[in-house]
Structures are given as C-alpha cells and as structure tokens.
Protein backbone atom coordinates (compact mmCIF):
# COMPACT_ATOMS: atom_id res chain seq x y z
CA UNK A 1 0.00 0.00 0.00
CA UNK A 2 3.14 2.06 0.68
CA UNK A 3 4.04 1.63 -3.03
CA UNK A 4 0.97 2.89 -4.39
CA UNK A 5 0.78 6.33 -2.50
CA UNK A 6 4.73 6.82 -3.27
CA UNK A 7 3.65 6.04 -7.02
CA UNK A 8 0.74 8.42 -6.87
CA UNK A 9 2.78 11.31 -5.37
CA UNK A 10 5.16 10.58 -8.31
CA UNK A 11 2.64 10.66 -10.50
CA UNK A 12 1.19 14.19 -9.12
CA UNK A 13 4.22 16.01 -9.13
CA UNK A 14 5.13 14.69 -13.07
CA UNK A 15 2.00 16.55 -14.09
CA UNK A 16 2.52 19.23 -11.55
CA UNK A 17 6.19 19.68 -13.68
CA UNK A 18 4.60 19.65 -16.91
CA UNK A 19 2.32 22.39 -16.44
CA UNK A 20 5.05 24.34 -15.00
CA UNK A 21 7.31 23.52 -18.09
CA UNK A 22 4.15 24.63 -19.95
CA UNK A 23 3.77 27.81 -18.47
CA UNK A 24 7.47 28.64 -18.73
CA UNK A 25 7.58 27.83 -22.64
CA UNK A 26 3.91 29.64 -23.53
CA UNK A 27 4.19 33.28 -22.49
CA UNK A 28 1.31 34.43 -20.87
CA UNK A 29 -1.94 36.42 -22.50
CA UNK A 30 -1.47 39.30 -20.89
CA UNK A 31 2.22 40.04 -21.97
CA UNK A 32 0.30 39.42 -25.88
CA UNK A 33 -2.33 42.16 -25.34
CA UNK A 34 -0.26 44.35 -23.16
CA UNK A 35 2.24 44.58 -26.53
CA UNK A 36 -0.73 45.22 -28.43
CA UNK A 37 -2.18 47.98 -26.16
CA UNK A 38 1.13 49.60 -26.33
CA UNK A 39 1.26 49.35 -30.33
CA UNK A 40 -2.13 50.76 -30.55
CA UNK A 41 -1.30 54.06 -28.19
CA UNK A 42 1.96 54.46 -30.17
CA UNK A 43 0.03 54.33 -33.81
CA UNK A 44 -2.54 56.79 -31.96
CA UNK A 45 -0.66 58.89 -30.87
CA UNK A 46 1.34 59.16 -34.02
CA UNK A 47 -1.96 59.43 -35.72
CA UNK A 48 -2.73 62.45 -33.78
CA UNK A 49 0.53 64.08 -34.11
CA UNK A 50 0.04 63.74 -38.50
CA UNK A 51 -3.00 65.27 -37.90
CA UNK A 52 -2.53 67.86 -36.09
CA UNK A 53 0.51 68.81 -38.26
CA UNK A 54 -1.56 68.36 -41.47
CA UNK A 55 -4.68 71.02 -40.06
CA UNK A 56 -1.57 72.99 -38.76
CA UNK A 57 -0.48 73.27 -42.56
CA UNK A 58 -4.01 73.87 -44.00
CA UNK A 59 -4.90 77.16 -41.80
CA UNK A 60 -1.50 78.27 -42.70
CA UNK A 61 -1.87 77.69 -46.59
CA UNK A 62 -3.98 81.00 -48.30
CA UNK A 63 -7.05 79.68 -49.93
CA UNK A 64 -6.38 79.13 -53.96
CA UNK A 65 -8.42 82.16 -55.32
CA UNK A 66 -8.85 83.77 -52.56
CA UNK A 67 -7.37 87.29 -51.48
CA UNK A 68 -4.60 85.58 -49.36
C-alpha cells in the first residue's frame, strides 16, 4: 500500500512539472495584449501628431483664389 501512495505522489508532481514547463515555454496572454495595447497608443498617438501637423499646414496655406 506504501508503493501505491509513493507512485501516486510521483505521478502528481510529473504533471505538476509539466504544467510548469508549460507555463514557462507559452508566455502568458497578458504580456500578448499588453504589446498590443502599447502598439495601438503608439500608432494613436502618431496618428494624432500627422493630424494635427496636417490642419496645422491647412490654416496656414492661403485659400487658392482667394485674397490671401
């Protein structure tokens, strides 16, 4: 009887190891969408930048035709 609870605690921490191994190979979600997060605030923000430039440049530009 002995035998068979040493065997099952074997057997436990095999599959506890392989779900650590997993874990340590597979990075998580959250580092995944965190990346993504920061891509989308950096393509934002340079969004926002290009367009503030561009209505920057077309109230600075006279008006073809006009008397500017």
């Amino acid at each position: 009887m002995g035998s068979e609870r040493i065997q099952q605690a074997f057997g436990r921490l095999e599959a506890a190891i392989a779900r650590l191994e997993g874990l340590a190979v597979a990075p998580p979600a959250d580092a995944g969408l965190a990346a993504l997060e920061e891509r989308h605030r950096k393509l934002r923000d340079g969004a926002s930048d290009a367009l503030a430039r561009l209505d920057r440049l077309i109230g600075a530009s006279p008006i073809p035709g006009g008397e500017g």
